[in-house]
Structure formats: structure tokens, C-alpha cells
Protein backbone atom coordinates (compact mmCIF):
# COMPACT_ATOMS: atom_id res chain seq x y z
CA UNK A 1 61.78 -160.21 -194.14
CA UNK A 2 65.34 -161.41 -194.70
CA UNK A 3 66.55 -157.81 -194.88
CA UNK A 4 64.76 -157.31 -191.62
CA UNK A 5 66.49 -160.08 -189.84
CA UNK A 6 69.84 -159.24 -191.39
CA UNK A 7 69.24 -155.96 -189.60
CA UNK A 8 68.43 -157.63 -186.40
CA UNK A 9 71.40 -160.02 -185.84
CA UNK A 10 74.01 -156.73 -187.18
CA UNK A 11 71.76 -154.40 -184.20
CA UNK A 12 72.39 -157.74 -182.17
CA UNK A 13 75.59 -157.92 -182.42
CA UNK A 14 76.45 -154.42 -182.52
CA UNK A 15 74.68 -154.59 -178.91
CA UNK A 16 77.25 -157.37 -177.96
CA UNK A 17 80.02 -155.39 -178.47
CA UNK A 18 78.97 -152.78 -177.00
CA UNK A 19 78.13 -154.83 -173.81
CA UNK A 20 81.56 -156.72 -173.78
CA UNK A 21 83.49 -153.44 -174.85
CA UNK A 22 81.50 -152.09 -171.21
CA UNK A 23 82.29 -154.88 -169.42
CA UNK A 24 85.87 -155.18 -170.21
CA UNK A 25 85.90 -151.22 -169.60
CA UNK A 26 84.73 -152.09 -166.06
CA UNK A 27 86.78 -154.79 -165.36
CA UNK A 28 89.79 -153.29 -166.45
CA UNK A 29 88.90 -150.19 -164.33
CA UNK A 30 88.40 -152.36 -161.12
CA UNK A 31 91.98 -154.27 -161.81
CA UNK A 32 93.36 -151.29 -162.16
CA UNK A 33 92.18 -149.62 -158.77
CA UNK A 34 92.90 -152.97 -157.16
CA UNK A 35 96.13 -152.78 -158.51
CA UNK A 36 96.67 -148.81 -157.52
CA UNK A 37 95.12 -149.64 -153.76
CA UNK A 38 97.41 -152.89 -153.05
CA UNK A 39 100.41 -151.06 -154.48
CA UNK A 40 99.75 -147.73 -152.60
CA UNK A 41 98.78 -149.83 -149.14
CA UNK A 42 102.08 -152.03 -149.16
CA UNK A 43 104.40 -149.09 -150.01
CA UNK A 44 107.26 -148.50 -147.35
CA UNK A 45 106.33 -151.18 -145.47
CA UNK A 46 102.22 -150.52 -145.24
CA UNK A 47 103.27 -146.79 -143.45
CA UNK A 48 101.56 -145.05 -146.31
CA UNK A 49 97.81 -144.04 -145.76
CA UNK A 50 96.34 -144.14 -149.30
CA UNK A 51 93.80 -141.46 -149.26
CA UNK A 52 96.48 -139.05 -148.18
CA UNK A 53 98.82 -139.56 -150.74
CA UNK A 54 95.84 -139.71 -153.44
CA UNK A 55 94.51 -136.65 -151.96
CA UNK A 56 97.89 -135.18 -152.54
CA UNK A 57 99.57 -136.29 -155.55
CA UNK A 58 96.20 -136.96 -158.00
CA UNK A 59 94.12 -139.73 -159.04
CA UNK A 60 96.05 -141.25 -161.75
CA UNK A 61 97.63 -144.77 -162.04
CA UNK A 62 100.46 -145.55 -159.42
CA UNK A 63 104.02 -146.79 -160.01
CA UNK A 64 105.93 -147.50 -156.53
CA UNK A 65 109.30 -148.32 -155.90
CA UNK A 66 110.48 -149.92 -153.01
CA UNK A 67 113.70 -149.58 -151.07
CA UNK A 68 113.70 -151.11 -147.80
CA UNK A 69 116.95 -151.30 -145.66
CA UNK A 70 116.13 -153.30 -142.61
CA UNK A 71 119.72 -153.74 -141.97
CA UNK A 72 120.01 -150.00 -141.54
CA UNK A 73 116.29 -149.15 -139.70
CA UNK A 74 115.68 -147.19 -142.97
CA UNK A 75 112.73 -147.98 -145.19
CA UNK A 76 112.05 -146.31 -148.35
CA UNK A 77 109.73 -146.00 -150.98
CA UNK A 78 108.91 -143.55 -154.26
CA UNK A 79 105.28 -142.67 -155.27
CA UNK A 80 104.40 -141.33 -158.95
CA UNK A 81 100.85 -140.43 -159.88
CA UNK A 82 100.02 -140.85 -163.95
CA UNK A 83 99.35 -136.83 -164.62
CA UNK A 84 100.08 -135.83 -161.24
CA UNK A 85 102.31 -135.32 -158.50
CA UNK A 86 105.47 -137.84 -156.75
CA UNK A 87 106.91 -138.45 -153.69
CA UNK A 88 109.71 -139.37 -151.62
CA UNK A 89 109.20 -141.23 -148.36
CA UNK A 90 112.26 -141.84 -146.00
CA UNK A 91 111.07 -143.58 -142.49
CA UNK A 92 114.32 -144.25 -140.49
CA UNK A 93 114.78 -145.65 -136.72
CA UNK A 94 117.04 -142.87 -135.45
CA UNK A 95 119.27 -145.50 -134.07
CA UNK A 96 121.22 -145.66 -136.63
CA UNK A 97 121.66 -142.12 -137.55
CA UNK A 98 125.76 -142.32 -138.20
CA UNK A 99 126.16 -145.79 -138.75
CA UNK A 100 125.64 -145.17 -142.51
CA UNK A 101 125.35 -142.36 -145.06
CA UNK A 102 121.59 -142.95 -145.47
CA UNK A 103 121.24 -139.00 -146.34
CA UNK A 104 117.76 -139.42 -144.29
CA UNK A 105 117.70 -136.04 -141.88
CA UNK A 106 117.04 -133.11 -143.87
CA UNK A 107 118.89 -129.83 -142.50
CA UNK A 108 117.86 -127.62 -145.75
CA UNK A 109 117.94 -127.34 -149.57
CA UNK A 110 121.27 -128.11 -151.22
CA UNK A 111 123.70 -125.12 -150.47
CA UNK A 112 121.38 -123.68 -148.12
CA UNK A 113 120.56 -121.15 -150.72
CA UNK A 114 117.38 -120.76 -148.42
CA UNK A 115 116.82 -121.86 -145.08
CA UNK A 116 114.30 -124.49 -144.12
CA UNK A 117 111.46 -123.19 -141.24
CA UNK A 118 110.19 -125.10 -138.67
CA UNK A 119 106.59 -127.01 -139.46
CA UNK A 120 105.30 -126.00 -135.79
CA UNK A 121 102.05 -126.51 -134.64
CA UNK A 122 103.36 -129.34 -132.48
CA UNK A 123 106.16 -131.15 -134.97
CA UNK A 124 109.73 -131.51 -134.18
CA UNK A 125 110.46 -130.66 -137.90
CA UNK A 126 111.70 -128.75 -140.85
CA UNK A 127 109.58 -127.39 -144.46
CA UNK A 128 112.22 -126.50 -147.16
CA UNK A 129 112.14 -125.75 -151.30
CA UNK A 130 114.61 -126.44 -153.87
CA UNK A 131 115.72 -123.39 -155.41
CA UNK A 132 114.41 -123.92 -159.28
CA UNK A 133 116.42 -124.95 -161.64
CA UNK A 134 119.36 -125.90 -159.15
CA UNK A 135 120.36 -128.72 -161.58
CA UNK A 136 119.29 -127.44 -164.85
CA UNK A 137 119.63 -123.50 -165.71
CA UNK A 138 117.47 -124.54 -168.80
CA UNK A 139 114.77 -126.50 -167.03
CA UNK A 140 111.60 -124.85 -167.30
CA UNK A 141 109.52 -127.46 -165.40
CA UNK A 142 107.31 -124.89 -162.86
CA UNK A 143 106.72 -127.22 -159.97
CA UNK A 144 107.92 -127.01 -157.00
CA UNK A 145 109.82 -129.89 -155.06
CA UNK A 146 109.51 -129.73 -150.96
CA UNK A 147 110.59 -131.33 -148.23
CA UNK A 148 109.72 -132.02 -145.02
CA UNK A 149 110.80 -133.73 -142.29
CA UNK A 150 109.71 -134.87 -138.85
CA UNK A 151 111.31 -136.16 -135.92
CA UNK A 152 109.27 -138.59 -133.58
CA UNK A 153 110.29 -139.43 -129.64
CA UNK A 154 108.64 -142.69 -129.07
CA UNK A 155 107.35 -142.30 -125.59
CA UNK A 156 106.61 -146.35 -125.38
CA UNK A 157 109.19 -148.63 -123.59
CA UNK A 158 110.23 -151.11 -127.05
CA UNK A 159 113.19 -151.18 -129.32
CA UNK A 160 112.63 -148.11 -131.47
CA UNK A 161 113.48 -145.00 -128.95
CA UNK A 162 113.14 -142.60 -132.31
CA UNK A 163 111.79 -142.54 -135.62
CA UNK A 164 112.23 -139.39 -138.46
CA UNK A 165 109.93 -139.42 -141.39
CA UNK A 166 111.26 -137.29 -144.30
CA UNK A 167 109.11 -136.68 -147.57
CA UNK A 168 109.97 -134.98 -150.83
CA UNK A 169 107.03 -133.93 -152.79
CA UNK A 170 107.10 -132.24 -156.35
CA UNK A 171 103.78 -130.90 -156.88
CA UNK A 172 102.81 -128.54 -160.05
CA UNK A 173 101.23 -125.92 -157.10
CA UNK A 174 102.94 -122.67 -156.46
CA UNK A 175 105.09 -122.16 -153.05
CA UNK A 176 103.77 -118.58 -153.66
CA UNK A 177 99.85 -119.05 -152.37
CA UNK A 178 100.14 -119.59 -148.54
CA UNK A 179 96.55 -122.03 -149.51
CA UNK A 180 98.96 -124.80 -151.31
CA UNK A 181 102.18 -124.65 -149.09
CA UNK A 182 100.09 -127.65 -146.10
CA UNK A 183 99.75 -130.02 -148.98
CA UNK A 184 103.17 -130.62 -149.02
CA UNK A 185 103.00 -132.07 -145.39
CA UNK A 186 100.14 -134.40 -145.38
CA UNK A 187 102.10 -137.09 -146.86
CA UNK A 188 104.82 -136.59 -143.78
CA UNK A 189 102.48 -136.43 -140.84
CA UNK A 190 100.21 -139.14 -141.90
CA UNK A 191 103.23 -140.93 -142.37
CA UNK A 192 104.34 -140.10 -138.78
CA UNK A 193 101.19 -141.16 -137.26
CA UNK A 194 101.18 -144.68 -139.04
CA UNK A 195 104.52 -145.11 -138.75
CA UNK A 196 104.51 -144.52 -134.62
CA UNK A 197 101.81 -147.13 -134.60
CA UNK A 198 103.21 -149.58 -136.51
CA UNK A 199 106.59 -149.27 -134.91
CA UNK A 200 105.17 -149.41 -131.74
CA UNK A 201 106.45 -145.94 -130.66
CA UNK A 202 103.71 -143.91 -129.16
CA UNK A 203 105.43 -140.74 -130.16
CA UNK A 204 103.34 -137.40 -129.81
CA UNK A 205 102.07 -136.12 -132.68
CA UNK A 206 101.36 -132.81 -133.71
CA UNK A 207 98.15 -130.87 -134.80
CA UNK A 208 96.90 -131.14 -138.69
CA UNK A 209 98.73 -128.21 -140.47
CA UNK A 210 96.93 -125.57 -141.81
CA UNK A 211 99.93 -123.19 -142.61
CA UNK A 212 103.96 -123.01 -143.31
CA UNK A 213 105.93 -120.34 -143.88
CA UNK A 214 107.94 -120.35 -146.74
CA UNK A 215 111.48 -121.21 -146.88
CA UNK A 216 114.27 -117.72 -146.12
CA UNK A 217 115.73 -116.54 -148.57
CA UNK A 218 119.11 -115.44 -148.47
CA UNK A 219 118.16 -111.50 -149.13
CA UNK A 220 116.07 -111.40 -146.17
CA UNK A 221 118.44 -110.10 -143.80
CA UNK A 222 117.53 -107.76 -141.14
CA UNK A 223 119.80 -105.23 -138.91
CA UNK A 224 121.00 -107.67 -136.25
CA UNK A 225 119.43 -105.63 -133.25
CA UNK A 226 115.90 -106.33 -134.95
CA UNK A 227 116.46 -110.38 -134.69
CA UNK A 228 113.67 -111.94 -133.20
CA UNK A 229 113.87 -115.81 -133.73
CA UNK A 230 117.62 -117.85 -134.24
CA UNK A 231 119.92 -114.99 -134.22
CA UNK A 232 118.09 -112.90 -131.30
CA UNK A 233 119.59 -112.08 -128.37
CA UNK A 234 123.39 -111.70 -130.48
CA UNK A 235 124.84 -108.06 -130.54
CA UNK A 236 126.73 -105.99 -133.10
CA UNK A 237 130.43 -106.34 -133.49
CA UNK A 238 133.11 -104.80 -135.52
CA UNK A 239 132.15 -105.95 -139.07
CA UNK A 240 128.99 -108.02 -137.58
CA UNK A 241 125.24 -105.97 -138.31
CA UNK A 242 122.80 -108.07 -140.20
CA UNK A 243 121.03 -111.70 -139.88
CA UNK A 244 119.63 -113.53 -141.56
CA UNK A 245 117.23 -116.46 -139.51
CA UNK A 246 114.08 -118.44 -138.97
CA UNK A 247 111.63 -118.72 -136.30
CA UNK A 248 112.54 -121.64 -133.92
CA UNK A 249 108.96 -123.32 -132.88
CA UNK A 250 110.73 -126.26 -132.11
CA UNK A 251 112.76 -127.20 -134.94
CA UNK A 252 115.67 -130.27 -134.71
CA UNK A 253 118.00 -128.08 -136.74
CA UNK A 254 118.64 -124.02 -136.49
CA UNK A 255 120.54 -121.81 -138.21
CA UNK A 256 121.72 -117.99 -138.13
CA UNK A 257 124.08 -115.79 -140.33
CA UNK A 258 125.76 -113.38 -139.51
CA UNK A 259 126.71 -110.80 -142.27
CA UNK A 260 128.72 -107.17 -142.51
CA UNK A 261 126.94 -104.01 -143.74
CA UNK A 262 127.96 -105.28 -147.41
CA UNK A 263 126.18 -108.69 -146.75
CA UNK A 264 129.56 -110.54 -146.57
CA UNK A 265 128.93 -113.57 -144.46
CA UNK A 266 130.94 -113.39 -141.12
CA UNK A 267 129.49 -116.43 -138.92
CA UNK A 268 126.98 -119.39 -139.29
CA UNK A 269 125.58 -120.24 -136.04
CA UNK A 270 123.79 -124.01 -136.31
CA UNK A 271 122.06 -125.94 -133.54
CA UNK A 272 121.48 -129.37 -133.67
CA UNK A 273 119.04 -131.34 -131.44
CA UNK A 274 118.70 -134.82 -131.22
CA UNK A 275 119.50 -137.29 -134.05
CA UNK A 276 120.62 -134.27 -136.03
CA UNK A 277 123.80 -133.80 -132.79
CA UNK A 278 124.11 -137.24 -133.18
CA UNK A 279 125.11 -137.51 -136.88
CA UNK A 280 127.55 -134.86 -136.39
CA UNK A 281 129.47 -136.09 -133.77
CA UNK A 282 129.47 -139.77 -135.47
CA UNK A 283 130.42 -137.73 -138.83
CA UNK A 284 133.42 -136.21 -137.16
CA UNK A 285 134.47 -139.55 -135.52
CA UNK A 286 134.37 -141.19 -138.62
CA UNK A 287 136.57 -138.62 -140.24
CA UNK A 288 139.00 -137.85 -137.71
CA UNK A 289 138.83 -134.61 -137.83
CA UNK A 290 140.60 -131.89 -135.72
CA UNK A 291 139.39 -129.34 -133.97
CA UNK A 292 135.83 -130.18 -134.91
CA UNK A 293 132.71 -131.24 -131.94
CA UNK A 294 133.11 -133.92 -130.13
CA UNK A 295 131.16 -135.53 -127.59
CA UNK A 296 133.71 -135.87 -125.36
CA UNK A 297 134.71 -132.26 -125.80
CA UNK A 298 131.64 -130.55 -124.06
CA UNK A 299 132.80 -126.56 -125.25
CA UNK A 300 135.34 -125.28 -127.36
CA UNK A 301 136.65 -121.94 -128.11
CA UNK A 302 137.81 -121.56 -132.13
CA UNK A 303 141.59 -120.85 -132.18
CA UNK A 304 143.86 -119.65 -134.96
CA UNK A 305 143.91 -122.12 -137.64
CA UNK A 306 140.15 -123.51 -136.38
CA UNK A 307 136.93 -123.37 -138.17
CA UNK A 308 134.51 -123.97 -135.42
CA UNK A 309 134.11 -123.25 -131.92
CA UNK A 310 131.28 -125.03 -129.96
CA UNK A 311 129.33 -125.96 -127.04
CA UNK A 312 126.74 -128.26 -125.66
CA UNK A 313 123.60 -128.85 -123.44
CA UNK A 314 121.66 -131.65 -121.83
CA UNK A 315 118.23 -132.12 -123.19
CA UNK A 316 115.58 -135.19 -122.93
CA UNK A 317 116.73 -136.24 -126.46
CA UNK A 318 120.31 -136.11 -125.79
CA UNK A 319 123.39 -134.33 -126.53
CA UNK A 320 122.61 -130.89 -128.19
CA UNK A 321 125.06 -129.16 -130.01
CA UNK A 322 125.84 -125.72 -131.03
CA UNK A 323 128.37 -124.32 -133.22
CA UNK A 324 129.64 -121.04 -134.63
CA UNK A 325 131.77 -121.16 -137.81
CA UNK A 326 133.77 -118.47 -139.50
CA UNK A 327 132.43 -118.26 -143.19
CA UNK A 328 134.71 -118.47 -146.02
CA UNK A 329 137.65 -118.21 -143.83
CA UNK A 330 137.53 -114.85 -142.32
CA UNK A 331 137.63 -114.00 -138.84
CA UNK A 332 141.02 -114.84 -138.21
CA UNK A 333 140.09 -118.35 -139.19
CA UNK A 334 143.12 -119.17 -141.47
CA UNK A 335 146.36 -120.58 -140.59
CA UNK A 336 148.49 -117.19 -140.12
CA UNK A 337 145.99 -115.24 -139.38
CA UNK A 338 145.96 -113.28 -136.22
CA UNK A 339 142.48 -113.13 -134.10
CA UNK A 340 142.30 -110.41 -131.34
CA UNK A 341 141.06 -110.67 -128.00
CA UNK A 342 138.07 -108.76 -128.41
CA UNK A 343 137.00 -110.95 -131.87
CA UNK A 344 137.67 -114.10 -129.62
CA UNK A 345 135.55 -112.27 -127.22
CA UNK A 346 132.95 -111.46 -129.65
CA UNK A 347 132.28 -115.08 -130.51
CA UNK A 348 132.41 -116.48 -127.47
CA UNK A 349 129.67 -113.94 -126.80
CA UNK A 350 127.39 -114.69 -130.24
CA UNK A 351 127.54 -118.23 -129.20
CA UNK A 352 126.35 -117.95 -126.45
CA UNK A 353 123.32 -116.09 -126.68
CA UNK A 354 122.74 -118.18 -129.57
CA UNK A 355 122.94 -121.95 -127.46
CA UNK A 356 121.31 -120.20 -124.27
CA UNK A 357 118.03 -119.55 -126.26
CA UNK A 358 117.99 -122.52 -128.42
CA UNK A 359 118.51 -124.59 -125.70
CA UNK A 360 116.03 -122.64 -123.24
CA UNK A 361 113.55 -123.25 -126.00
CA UNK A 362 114.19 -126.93 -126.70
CA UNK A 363 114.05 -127.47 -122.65
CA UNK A 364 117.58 -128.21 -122.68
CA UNK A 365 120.05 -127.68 -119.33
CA UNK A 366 122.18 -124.76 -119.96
CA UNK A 367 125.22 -124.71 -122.29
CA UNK A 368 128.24 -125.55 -121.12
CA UNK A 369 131.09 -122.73 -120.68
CA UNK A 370 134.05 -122.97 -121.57
């Protein structure tokens, strides 16, 4: 009998532990999702909707860093999932594109190895990848780390006339399969669409994206008389046959090289819509530089010793510009140097073909000649 009951109270309390063991188990599992769930809904500012970015990045614990900037309309905050992916979320008011060097609108990946495409399907925006291993040759880490970036028009009459929403992702998902490559925006336009509420901006949105393209890679060039999005419309010149471009479907940034039959880059063509003209012409303010755009300089041809030569349209966003810039010197760019009539001619020409169809497809005014 009192081996029986010995056996009882150890089955007994055996039984307790088990039950407290459970019930710490599920308390600790409850604090910890309320803990995930308040940190995930008050990140940048509550413009983060939580089932996106869990749908996204994974359903492991969440550390969140915040890094508002009132002061400078930027708000900031980075996401990393336990076991899964992170993210970078940039929401700035537009109105202060220039003031500071908030490194907030995304053009491309560094060196524009590869050049970023437009989302589409109703976003003013760009989808770019850094080039692996750009800051370790011996880094064998596999995922990828993409950007994209919006721009929002608030349509409501308030305080914020702009917003852009840029997110870096790093997800361990292949660039490669055309099925992973929307993932990498859900983060940005659910960002968009709570941030144009919140902000009171009434911007339109876009549809849900269901495909990118990927990023262009340098080595996709193409015979220049076969150019169909940035660089079409430009024709051969001496030393001047291949592209390389993107399609335009509305991006705030657009680019086009120009290359010789041994892929030497000639010219860089870049448009700039928006906040993106308006960072460029605060940049060279700031700087003082010479001979570079200018709002008050509506067109400029590039003369010996000059870099760029530019021009400008009217659009509903503001001042575009567009520029053409000698690569690497050439093309009679260099103090000394002596550029022909017919060069001159040639890239008057190439820029504008370029700025007439950019702007035509932005719904700009026509480009000012010079």
C-alpha cells in the first residue's frame, strides 16, 4: 500500500510538471506573438501591415529597429525574421528630397552594374538586385537582396504633396524563377497603400504585382536600330551601334547606354521625373558645380571641356530632366579635346529622341530646344 501511494504522488507530480511545463510553454508562446505583433504593428511609424511582412520574410521572432527623422519627413525602420528573411523600409515626404543626404530614392544597384526596371502595372517605380558578392568576393551567402521603390502623388489637398516608399529585402529565394521575383514588392506596395492613408495623401495606387522583370545586365546590349524601350527612337553614329536599356512603363528614373561595336561606352542618357529632377538640381546647387543642370538653365548643349548636355520638360510632377553624358571622357569631353560639328550634332540629336519619348510617355510638355 505504501509503495502504491509512493507511486501515486511521483505519477502526481510528474503530471504537475508536465501541466506547468505546458502552461508556461503556452504562455511564453502568447508573450512572444504579442511581443512579435506590437513590435511589427508600431514599426515605421504603424505604416507596416503585419501579415505582409510575415508573409514575406517568415514566421520567426522579430527584432525591429527604428529610425524616425521627423525633422527630415523621413521615417525608417529595419525588420529581421529569426530563420528568415529582413527588410529595409524608407517612407520619405518628397518635400525634402535635397534638403539632406537621406540616400532615400533608389536610381539602381551600386555602380549600375545592372539597371533597375520599372515595377509597372500601375507604380511610379523601380525593381533592382545587388550584384552578389559586391562587398565580399568571398561571401558565399546565396540570397538575394532587392530593392524597390515607389513614388506616390498624393492627389488630396494637405501638407504632404508626395511620398516615396523604398524597401530592401534579402530573401534566401532565387531572382532566377520569375514565381519568387513579386515577393520582393509586397512589403513596398502595402507600404504605399498604408502609408497614403495615414499621411493623408490619397495617392493612386497600383494593381497587386504578379510579375517583374529582372534587373539588365550590362551584356545585354542590342544593335541600336533594334531599341525598343529607353534608347528607341536614337540612330547610329560614327562609333555609336549598340544599347543597352529597359522598358519605360512609367518609371521615375531611365537610363540608356550607348556603346561602340567593341562595347566601349560612348553616352549615358538618364531621365529623371519628379523628386528624382529635384534631387539633382538641389545636388548641383549645393555643389556649385559648372556646367552641370540647372533649373534655371532649361537646355544645354555639352561644350569642350563639359560632361553633360541637357534639357527639360513640363510635367504634372514638375521639372523633368534629361541628360546625356560622355562616358569615361570620350567624345571630345576633355579639356583639349576637339568635338566636331557633326558629333555636336549627333548628341544634340540622341538627346533628343531620348527626352521627346520619355517625356511623351510620362505626359510631359515637350523638351525644350536649345
Amino acid at each position: 500500500m505504501a509503495v502504491r501511494r509512493i507511486v501515486l504522488r511521483v505519477v502526481a507530480t510528474l503530471a504537475a510538471a508536465v501541466v506547468a511545463v505546458a502552461g508556461f510553454l503556452f504562455v511564453h508562446g502568447d508573450f512572444q506573438r504579442w511581443k512579435d505583433e506590437s513590435a511589427l504593428d508600431s514599426a515605421c511609424d504603424g505604416m507596416l501591415d503585419r501579415d505582409v511582412v510575415r508573409g514575406v520574410l517568415g514566421p520567426g521572432a522579430v527584432d525591429v529597429e527604428n529610425a524616425e527623422r521627423a525633422d527630415m519627413g523621413l521615417v525608417r525602420c529595419e525588420v529581421q525574421i529569426d530563420g528568415g528573411g529582413s527588410a529595409d523600409i524608407r517612407v520619405l515626404d518628397t518635400a525634402y528630397v535635397g534638403e539632406e543626404r537621406l540616400d532615400s530614392l533608389y536610381a539602381g544597384p551600386p555602380g549600375e552594374t545592372a539597371l533597375a526596371v520599372p515595377v509597372g502595372q500601375g507604380w511610379t517605380g523601380l525593381f533592382g538586385a545587388r550584384p552578389k558578392h559586391v562587398g565580399d568576393p568571398f561571401d558565399t551567402d546565396e540570397a538575394e537582396d532587392v530593392t524597390v521603390s515607389l513614388v506616390l502623388g498624393c492627389a488630396e489637398a494637405g501638407r504632404t504633396k508626395g511620398l516615396s516608399v523604398t524597401v530592401e529585402t534579402t530573401l534566401d529565394k532565387t531572382l532566377d524563377d520569375p514565381a519568387n521575383r513579386p515577393a520582393f514588392a509586397r512589403i513596398a506596395t502595402s507600404t504605399a497603400a498604408k502609408a497614403s492613408k495615414a499621411r493623408r495623401c490619397g495617392a493612386r495606387l497600383g494593381q497587386p504585382v504578379r510579375s517583374l522583370g529582372l534587373p539588365v545586365n550590362e551584356t545585354e546590349y542590342r544593335p541600336l536600330g533594334t531599341a525598343e524601350g529607353t534608347c528607341s527612337g536614337i540612330n547610329s553614329g560614327r562609333g555609336v551601334s549598340v544599347a543597352t536599356e529597359t522598358e519605360r512603363e512609367g518609371a521615375p528614373y531611365e537610363m540608356c547606354r550607348l556603346a561602340d561595336a567593341d562595347l566601349g561606352m560612348r553616352y549615358v542618357l538618364m531621365a529623371r521625373f519628379g523628386p528624382y529632377a529635384q534631387e539633382e538640381f538641389a545636388d548641383n546647387q549645393e555643389y556649385e558645380g559648372e556646367g552641370v543642370p540647372s533649373p534655371d538653365t532649361p537646355a544645354h548643349d555639352r561644350r569642350p571641356g563639359d560632361r553633360t548636355g541637357w534639357t527639360t520638360a513640363k510635367c504634372s510632377d514638375g521639372q523633368a530632366l534629361f541628360t546625356l553624358q560622355a562616358a569615361n571622357g570620350r567624345g571630345g569631353g576633355e579639356p583639349g579635346e576637339t568635338m566636331g560639328s557633326s558629333e555636336l550634332a549627333y548628341e544634340r540629336a540622341a538627346l533628343s529622341a531620348f527626352a521627346e519619348r520619355s517625356a511623351k510617355a510620362h505626359g510631359c510638355s515637350a523638351p525644350v530646344r536649345s
